[in-house]
PDB file of N, CA and C in Angstrom:
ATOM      1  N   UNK A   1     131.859-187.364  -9.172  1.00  0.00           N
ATOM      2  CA  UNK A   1     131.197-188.529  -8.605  1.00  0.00           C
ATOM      3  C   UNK A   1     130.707-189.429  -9.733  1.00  0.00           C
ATOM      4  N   UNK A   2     130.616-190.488  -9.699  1.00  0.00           N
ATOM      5  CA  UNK A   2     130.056-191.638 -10.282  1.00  0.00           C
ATOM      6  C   UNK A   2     129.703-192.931  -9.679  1.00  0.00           C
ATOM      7  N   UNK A   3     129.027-193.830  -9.971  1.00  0.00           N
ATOM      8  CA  UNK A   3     128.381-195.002  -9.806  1.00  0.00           C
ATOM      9  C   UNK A   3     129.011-196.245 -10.217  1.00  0.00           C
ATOM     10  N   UNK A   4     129.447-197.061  -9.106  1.00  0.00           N
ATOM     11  CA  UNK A   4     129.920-198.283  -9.458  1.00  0.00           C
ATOM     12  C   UNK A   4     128.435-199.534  -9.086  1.00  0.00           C
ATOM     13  N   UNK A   5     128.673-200.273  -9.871  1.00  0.00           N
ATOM     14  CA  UNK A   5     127.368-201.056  -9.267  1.00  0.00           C
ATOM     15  C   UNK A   5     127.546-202.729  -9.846  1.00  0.00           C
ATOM     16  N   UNK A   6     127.300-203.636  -9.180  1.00  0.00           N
ATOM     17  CA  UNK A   6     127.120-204.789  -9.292  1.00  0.00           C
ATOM     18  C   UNK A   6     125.384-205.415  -9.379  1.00  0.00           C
ATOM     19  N   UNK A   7     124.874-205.983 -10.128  1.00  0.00           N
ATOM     20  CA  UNK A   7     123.221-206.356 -10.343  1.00  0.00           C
ATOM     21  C   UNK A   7     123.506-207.608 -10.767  1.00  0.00           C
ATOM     22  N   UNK A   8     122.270-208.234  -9.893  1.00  0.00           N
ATOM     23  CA  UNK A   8     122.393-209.695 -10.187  1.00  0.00           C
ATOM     24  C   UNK A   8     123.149-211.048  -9.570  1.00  0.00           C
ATOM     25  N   UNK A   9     123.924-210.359  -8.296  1.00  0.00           N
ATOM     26  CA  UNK A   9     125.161-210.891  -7.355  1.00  0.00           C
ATOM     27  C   UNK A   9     123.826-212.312  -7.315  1.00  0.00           C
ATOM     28  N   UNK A  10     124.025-213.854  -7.627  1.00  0.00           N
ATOM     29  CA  UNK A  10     123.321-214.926  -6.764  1.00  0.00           C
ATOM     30  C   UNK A  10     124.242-215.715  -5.965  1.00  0.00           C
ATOM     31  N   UNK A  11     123.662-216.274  -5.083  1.00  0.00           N
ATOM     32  CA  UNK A  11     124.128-216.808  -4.034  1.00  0.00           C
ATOM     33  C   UNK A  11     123.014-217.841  -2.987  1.00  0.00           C
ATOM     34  N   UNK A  12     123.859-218.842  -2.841  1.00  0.00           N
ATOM     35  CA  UNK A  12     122.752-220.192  -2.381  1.00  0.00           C
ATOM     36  C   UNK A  12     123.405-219.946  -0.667  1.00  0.00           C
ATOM     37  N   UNK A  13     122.262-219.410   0.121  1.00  0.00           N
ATOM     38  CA  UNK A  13     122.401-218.996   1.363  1.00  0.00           C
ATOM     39  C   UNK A  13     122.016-219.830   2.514  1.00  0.00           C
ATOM     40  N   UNK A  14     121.755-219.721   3.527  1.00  0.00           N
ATOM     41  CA  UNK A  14     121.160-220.221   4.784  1.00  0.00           C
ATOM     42  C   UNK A  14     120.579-219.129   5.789  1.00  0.00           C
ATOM     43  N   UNK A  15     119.998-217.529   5.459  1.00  0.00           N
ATOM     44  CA  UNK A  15     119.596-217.382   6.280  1.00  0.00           C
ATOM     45  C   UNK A  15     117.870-217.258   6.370  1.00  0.00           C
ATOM     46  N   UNK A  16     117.404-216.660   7.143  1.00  0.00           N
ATOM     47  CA  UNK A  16     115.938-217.234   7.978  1.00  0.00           C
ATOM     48  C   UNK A  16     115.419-217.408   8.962  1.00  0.00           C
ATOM     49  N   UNK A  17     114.588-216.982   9.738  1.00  0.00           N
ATOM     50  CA  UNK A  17     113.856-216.826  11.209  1.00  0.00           C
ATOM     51  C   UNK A  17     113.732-218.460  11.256  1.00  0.00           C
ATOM     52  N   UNK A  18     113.324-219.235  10.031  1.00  0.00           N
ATOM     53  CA  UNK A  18     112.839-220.815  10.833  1.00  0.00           C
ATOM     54  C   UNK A  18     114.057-221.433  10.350  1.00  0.00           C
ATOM     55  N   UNK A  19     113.667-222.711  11.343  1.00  0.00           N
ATOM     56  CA  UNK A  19     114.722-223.663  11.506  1.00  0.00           C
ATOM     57  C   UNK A  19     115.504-224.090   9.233  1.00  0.00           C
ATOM     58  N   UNK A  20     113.789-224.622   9.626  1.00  0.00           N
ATOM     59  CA  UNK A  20     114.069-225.608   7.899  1.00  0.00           C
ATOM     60  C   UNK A  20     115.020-224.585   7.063  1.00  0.00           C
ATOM     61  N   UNK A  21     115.079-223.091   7.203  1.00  0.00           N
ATOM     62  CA  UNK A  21     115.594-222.049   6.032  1.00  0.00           C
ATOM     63  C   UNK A  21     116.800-222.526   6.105  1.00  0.00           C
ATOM     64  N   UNK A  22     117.710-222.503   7.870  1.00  0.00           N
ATOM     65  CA  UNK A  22     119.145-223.022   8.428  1.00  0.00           C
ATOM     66  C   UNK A  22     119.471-223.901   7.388  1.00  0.00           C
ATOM     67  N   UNK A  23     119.019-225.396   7.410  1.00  0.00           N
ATOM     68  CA  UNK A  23     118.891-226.583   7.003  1.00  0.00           C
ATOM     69  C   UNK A  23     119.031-226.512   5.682  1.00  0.00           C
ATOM     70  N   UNK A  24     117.757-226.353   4.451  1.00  0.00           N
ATOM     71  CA  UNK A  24     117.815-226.267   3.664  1.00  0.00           C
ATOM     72  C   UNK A  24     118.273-224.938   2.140  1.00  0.00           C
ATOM     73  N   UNK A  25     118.474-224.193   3.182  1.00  0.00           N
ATOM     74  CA  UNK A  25     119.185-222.588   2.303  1.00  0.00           C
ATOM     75  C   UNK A  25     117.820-222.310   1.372  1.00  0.00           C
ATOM     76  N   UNK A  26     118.514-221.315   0.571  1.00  0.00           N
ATOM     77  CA  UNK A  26     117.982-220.740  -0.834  1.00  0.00           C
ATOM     78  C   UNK A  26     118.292-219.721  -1.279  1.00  0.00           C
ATOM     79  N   UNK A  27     118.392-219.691  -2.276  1.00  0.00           N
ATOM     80  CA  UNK A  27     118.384-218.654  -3.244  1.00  0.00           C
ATOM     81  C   UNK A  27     118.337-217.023  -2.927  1.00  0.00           C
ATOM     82  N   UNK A  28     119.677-216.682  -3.294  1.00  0.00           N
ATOM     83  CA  UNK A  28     119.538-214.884  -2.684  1.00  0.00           C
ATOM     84  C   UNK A  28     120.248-214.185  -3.932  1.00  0.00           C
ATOM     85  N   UNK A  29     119.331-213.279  -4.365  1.00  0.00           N
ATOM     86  CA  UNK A  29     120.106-211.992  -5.260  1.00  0.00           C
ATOM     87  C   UNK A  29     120.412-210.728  -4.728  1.00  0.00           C
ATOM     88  N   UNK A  30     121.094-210.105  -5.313  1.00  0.00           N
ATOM     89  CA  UNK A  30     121.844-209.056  -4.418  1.00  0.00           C
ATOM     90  C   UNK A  30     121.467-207.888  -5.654  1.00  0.00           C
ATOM     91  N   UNK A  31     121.545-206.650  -5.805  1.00  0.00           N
ATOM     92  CA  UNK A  31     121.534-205.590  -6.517  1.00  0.00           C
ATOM     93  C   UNK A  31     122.413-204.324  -5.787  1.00  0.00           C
ATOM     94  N   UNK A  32     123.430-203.810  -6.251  1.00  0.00           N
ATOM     95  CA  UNK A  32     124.164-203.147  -5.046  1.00  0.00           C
ATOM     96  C   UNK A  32     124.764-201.914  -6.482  1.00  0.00           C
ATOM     97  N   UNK A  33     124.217-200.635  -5.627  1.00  0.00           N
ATOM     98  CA  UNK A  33     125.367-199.235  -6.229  1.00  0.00           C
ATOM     99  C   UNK A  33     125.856-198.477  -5.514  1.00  0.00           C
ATOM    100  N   UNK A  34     127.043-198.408  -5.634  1.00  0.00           N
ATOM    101  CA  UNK A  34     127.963-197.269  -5.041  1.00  0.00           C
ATOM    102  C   UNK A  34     128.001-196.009  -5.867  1.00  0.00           C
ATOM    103  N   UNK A  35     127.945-194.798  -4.860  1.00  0.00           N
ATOM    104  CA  UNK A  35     128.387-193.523  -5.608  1.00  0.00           C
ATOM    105  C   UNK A  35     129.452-193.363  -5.146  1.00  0.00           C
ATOM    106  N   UNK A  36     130.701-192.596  -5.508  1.00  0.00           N
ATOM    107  CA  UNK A  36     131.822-192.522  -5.502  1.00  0.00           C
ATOM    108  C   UNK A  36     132.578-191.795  -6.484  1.00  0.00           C
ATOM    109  N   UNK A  37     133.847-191.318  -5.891  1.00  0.00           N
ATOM    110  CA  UNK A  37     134.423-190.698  -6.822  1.00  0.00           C
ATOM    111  C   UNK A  37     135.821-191.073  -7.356  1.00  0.00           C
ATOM    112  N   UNK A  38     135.213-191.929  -8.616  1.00  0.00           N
ATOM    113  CA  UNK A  38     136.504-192.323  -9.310  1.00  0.00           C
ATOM    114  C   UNK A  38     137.234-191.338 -10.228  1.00  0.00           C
ATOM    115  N   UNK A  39     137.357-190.139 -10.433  1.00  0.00           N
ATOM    116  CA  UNK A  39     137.978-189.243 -11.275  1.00  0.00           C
ATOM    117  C   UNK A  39     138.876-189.446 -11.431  1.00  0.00           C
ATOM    118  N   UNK A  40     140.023-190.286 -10.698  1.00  0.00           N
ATOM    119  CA  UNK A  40     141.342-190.262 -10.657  1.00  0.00           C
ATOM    120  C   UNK A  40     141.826-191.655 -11.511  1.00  0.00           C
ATOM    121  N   UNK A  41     140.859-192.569 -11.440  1.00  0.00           N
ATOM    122  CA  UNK A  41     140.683-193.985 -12.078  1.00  0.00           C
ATOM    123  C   UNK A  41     140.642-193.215 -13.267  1.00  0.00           C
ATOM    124  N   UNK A  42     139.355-192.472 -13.788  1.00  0.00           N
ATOM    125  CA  UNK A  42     139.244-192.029 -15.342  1.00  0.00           C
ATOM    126  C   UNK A  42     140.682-191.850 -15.846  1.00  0.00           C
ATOM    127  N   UNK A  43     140.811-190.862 -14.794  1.00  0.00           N
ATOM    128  CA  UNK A  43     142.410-189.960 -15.776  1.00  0.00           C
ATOM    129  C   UNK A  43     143.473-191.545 -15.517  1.00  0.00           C
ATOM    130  N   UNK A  44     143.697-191.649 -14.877  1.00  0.00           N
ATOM    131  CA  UNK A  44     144.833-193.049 -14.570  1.00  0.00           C
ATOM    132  C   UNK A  44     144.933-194.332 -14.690  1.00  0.00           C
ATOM    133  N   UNK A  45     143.805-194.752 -15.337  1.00  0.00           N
ATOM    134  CA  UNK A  45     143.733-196.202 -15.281  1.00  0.00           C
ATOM    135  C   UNK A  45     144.445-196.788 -14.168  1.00  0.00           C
ATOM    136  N   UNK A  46     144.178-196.911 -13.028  1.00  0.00           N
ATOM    137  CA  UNK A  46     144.757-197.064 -12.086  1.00  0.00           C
ATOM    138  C   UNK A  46     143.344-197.661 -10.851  1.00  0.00           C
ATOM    139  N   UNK A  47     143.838-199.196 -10.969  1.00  0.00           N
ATOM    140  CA  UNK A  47     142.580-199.882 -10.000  1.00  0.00           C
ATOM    141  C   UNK A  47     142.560-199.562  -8.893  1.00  0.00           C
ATOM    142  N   UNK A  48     143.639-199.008  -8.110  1.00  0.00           N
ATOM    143  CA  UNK A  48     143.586-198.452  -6.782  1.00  0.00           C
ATOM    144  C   UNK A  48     142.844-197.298  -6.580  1.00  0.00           C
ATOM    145  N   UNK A  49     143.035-196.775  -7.398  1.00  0.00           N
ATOM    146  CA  UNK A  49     141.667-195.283  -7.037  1.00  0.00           C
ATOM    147  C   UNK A  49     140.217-195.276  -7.512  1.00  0.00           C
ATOM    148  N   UNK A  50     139.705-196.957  -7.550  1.00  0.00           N
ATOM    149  CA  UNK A  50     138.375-197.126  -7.530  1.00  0.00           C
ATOM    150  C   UNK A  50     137.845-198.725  -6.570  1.00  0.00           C
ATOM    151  N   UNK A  51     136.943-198.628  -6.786  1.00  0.00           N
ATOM    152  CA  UNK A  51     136.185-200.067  -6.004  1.00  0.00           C
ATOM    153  C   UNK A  51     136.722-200.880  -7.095  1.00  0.00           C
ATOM    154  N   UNK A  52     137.590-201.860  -6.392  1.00  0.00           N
ATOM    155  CA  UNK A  52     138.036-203.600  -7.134  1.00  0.00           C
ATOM    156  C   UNK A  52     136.642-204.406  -6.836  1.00  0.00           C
ATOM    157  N   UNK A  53     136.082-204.677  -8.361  1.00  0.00           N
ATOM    158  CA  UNK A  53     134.874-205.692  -8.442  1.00  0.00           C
ATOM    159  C   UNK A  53     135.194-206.742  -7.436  1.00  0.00           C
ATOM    160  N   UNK A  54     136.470-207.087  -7.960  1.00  0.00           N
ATOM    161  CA  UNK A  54     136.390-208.764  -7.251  1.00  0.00           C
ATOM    162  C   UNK A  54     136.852-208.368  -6.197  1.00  0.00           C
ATOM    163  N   UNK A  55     137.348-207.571  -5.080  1.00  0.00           N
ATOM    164  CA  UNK A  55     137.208-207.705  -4.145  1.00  0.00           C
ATOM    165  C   UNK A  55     136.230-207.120  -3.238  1.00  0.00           C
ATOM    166  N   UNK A  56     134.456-206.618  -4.162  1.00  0.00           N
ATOM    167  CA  UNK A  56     133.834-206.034  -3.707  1.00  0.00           C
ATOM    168  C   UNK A  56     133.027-207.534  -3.412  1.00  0.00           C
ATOM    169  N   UNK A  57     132.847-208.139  -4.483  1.00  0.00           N
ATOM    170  CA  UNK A  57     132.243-209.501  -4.419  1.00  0.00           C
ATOM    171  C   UNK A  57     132.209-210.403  -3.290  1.00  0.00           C
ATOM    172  N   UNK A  58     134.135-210.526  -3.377  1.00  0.00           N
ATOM    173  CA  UNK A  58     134.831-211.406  -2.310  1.00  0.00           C
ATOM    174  C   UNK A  58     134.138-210.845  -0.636  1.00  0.00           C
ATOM    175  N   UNK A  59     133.869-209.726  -0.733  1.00  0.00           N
ATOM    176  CA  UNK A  59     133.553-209.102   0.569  1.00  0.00           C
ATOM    177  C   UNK A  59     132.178-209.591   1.229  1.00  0.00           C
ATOM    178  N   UNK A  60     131.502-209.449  -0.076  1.00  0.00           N
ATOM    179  CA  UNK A  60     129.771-209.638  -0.031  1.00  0.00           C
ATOM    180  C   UNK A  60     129.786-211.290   0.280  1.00  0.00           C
ATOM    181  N   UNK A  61     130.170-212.024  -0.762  1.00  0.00           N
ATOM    182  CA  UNK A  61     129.961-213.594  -0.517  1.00  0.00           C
ATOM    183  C   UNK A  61     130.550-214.181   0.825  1.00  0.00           C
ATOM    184  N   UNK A  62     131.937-213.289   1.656  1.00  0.00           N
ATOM    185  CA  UNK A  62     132.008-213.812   3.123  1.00  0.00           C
ATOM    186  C   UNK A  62     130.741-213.309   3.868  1.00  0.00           C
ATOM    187  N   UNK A  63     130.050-212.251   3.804  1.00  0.00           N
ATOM    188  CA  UNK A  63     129.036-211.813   4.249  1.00  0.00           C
ATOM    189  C   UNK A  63     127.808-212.736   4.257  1.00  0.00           C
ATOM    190  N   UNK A  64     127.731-213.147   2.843  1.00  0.00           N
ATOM    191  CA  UNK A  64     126.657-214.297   2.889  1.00  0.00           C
ATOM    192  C   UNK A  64     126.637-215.455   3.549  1.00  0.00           C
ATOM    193  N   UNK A  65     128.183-215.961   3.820  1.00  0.00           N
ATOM    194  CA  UNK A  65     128.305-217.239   4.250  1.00  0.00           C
ATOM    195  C   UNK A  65     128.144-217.584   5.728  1.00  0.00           C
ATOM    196  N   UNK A  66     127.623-215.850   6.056  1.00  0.00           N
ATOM    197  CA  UNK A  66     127.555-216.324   7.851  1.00  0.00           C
ATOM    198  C   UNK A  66     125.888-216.214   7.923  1.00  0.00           C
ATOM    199  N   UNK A  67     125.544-217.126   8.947  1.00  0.00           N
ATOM    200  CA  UNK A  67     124.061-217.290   8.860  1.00  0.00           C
ATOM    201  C   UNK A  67     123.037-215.985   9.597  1.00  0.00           C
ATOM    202  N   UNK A  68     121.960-215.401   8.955  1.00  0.00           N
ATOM    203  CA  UNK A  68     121.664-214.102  10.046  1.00  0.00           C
ATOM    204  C   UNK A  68     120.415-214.867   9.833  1.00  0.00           C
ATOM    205  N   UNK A  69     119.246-213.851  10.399  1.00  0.00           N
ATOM    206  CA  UNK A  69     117.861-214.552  10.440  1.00  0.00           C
ATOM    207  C   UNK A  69     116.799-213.403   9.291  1.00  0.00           C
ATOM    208  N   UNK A  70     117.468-212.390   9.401  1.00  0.00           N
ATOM    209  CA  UNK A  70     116.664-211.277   8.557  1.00  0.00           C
ATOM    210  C   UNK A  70     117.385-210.464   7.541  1.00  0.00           C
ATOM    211  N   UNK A  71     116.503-210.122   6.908  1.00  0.00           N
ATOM    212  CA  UNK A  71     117.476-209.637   4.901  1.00  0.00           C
ATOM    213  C   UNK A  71     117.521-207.870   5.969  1.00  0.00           C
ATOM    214  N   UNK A  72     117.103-207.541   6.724  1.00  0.00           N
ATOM    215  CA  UNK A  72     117.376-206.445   7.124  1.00  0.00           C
ATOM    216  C   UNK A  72     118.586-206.656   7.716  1.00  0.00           C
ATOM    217  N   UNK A  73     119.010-206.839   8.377  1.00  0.00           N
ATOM    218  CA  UNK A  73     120.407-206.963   9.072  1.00  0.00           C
ATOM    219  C   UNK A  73     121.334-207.713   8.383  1.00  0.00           C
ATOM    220  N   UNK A  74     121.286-208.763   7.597  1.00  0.00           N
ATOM    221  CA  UNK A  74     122.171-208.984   6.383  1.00  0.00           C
ATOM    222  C   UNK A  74     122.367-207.732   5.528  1.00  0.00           C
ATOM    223  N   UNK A  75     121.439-207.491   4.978  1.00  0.00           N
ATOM    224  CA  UNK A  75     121.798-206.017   4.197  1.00  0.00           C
ATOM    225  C   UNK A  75     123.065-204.794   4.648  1.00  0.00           C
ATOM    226  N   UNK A  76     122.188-204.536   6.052  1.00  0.00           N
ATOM    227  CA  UNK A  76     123.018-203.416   7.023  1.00  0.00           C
ATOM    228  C   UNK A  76     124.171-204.100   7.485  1.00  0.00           C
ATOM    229  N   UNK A  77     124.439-205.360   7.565  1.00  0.00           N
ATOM    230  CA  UNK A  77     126.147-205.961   7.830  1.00  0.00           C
ATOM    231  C   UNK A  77     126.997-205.756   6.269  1.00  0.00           C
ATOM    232  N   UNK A  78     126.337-205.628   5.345  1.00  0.00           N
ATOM    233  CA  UNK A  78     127.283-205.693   4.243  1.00  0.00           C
ATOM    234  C   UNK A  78     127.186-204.405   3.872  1.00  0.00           C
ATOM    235  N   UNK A  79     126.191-203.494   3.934  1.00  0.00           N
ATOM    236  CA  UNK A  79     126.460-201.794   3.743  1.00  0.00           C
ATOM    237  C   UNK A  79     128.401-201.686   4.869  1.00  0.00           C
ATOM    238  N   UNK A  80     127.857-202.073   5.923  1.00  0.00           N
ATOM    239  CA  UNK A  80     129.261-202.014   7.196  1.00  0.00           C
ATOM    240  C   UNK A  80     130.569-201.962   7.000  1.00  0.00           C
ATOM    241  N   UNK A  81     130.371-203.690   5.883  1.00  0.00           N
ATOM    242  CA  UNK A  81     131.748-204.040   5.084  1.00  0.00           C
ATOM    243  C   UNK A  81     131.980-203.305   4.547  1.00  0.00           C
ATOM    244  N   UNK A  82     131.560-202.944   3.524  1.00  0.00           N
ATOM    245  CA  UNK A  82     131.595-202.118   2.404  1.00  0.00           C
ATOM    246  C   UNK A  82     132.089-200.515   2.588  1.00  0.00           C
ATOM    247  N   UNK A  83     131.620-200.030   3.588  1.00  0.00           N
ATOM    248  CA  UNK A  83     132.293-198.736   4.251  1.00  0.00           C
ATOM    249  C   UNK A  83     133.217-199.281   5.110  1.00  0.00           C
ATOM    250  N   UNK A  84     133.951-200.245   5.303  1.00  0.00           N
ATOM    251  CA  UNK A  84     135.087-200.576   6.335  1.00  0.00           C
ATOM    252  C   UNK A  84     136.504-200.512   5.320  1.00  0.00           C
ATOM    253  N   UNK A  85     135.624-200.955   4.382  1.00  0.00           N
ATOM    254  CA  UNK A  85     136.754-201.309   3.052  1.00  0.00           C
ATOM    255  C   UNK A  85     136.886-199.918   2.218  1.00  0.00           C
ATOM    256  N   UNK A  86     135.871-199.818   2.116  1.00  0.00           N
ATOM    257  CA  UNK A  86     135.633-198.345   1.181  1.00  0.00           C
ATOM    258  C   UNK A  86     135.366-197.220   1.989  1.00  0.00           C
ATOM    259  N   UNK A  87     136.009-196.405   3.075  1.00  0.00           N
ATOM    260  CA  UNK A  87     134.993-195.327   3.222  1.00  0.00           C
ATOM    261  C   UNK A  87     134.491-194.044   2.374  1.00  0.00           C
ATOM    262  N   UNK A  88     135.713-194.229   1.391  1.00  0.00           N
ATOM    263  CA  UNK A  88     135.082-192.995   0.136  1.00  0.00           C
ATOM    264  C   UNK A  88     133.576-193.063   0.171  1.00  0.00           C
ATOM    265  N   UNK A  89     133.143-194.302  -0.294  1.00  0.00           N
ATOM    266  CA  UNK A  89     132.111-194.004  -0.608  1.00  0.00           C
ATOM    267  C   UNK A  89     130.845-193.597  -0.484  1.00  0.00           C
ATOM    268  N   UNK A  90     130.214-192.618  -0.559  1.00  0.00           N
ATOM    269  CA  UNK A  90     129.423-191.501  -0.487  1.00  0.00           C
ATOM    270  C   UNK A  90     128.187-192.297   0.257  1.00  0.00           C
ATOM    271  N   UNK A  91     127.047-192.829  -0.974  1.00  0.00           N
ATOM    272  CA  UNK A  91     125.988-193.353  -1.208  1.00  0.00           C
ATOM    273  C   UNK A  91     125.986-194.906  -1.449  1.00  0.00           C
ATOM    274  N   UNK A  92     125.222-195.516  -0.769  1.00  0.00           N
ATOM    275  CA  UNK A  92     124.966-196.928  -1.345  1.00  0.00           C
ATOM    276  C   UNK A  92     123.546-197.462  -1.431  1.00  0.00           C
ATOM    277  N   UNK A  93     123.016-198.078  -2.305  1.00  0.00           N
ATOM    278  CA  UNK A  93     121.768-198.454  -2.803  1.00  0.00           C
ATOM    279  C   UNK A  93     121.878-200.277  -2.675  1.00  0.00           C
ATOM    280  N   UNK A  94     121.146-200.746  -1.955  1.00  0.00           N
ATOM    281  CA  UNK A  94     121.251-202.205  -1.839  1.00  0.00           C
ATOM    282  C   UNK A  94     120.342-203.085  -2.556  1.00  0.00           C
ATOM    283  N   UNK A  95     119.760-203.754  -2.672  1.00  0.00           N
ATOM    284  CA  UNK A  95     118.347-204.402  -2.960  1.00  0.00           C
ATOM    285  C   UNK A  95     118.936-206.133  -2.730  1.00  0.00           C
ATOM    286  N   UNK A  96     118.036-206.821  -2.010  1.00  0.00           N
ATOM    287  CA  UNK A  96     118.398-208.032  -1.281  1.00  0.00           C
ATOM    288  C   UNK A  96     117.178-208.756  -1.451  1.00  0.00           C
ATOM    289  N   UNK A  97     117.269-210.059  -2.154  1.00  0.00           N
ATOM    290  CA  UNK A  97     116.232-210.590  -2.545  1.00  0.00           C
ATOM    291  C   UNK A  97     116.165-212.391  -2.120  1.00  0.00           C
ATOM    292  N   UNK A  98     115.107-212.754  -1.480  1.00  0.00           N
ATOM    293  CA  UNK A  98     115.138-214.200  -0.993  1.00  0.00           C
ATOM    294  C   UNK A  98     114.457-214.757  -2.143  1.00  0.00           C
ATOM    295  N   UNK A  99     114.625-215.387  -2.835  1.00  0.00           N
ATOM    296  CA  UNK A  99     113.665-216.487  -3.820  1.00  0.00           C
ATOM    297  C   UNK A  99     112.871-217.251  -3.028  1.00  0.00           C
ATOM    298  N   UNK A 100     111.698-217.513  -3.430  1.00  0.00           N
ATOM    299  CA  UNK A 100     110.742-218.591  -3.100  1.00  0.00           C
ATOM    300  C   UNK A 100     110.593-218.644  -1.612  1.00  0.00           C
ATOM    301  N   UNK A 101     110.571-217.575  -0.836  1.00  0.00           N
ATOM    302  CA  UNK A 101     110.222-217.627   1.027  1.00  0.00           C
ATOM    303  C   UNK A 101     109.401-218.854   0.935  1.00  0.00           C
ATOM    304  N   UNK A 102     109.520-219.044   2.342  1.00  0.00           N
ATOM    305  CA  UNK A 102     108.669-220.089   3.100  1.00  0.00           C
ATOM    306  C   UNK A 102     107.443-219.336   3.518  1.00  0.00           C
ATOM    307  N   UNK A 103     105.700-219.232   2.890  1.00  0.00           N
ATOM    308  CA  UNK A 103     105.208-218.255   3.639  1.00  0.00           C
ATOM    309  C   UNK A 103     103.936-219.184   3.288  1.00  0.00           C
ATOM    310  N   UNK A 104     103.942-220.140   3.076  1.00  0.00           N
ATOM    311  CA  UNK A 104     102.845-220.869   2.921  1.00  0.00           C
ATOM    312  C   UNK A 104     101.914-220.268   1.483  1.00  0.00           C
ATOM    313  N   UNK A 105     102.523-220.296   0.480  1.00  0.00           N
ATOM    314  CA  UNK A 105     102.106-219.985  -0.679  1.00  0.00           C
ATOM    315  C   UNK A 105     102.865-219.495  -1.801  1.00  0.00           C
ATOM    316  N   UNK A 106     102.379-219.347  -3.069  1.00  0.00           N
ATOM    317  CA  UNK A 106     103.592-219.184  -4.106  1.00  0.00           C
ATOM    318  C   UNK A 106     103.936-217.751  -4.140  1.00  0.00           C
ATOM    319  N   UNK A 107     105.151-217.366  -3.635  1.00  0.00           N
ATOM    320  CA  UNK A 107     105.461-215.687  -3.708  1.00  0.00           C
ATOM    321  C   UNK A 107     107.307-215.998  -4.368  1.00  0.00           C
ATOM    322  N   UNK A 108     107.309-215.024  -5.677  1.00  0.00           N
ATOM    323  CA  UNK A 108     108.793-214.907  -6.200  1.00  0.00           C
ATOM    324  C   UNK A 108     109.673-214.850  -5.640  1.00  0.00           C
ATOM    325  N   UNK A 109     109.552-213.741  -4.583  1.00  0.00           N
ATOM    326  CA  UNK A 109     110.660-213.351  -3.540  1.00  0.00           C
ATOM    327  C   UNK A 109     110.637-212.386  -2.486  1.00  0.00           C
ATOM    328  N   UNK A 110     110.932-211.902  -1.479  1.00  0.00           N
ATOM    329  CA  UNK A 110     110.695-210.833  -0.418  1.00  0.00           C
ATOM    330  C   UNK A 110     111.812-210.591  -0.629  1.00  0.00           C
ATOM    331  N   UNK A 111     111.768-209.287  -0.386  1.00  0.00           N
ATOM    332  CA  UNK A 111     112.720-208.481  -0.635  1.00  0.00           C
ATOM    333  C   UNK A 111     113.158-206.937  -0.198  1.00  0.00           C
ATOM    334  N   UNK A 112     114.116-206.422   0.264  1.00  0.00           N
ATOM    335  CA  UNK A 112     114.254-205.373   1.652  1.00  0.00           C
ATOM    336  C   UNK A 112     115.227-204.496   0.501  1.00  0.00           C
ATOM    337  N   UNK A 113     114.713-203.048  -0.101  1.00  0.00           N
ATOM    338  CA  UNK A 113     116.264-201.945  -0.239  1.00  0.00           C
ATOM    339  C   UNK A 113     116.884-201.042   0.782  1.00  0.00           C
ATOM    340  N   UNK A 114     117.893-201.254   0.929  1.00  0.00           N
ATOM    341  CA  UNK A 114     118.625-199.776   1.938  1.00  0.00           C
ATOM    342  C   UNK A 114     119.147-199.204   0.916  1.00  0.00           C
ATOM    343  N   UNK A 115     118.996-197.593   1.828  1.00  0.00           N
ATOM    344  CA  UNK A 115     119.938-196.396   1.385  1.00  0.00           C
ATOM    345  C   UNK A 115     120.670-196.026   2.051  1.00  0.00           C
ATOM    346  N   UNK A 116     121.615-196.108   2.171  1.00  0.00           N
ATOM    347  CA  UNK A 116     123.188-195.332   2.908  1.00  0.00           C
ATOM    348  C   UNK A 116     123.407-194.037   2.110  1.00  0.00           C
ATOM    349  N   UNK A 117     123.153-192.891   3.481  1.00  0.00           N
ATOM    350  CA  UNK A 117     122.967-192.808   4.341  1.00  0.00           C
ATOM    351  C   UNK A 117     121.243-192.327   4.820  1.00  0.00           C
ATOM    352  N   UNK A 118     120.553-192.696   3.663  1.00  0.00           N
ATOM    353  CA  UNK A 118     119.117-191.962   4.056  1.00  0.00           C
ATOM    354  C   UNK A 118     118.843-192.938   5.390  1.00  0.00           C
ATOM    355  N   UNK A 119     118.705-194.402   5.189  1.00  0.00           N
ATOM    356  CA  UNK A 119     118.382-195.153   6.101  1.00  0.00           C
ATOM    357  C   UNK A 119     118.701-195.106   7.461  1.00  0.00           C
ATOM    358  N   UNK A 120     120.004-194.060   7.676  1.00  0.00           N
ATOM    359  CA  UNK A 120     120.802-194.537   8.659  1.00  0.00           C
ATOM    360  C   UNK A 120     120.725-192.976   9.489  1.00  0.00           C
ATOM    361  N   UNK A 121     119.598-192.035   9.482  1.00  0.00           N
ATOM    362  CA  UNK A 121     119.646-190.786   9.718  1.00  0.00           C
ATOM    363  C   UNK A 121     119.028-191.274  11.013  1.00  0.00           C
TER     364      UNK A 121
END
């Protein structure tokens, strides 16, 4: 087993419970690890027997581009993808981050982690 992981995914979004979020978007970081077992990649250099970055990306950014209202269910739609595409994979660690919420004051970001499969027991 080993760990594939992407940190730092940004992306200029639209989702949000209020209207103005629809309208005006913002700012979303992503932090995402897979456990998995690439052993066969080690010995083979061979991209088919591991997670393709860019089409782990490509997966996540259609994910972003549809509008939801909560980083909880955005999260759990792209854990979904991600095992639709991948089911090898074991474990996944998410971390989903809104920049600058709307909450009537200065806050960095809110922010939701899942664990696949602790979350999902």
């Amino acid at each position: 087993m080993g760990k594939v992981s992407l940190e730092g995914i940004e992306f200029h979004a639209y989702h949000g419970a209020y209207p103005e979020e629809n309208v005006l978007g913002n700012r979303f970081t992503l932090d995402l690890e897979l456990d998995t077992d690439f052993k066969k990649a080690m010995l083979e250099d061979d991209l088919k027997s591991t997670i393709d970055y860019t089409k782990l990306y490509k997966l996540i950014k259609e994910r972003m581009d549809v509008k939801v209202k909560l980083l909880e269910h955005l999260g759990h739609l792209i854990i979904e993808d991600i095992l639709r595409v991948y089911p090898e994979v074991k474990k996944i660690q998410l971390t989903l981050k809104k920049h600058h919420p709307s909450l009537g004051g200065l806050v960095k970001y809110s922010a939701v982690q899942i664990h696949y499969p602790e979350d999902y027991a």
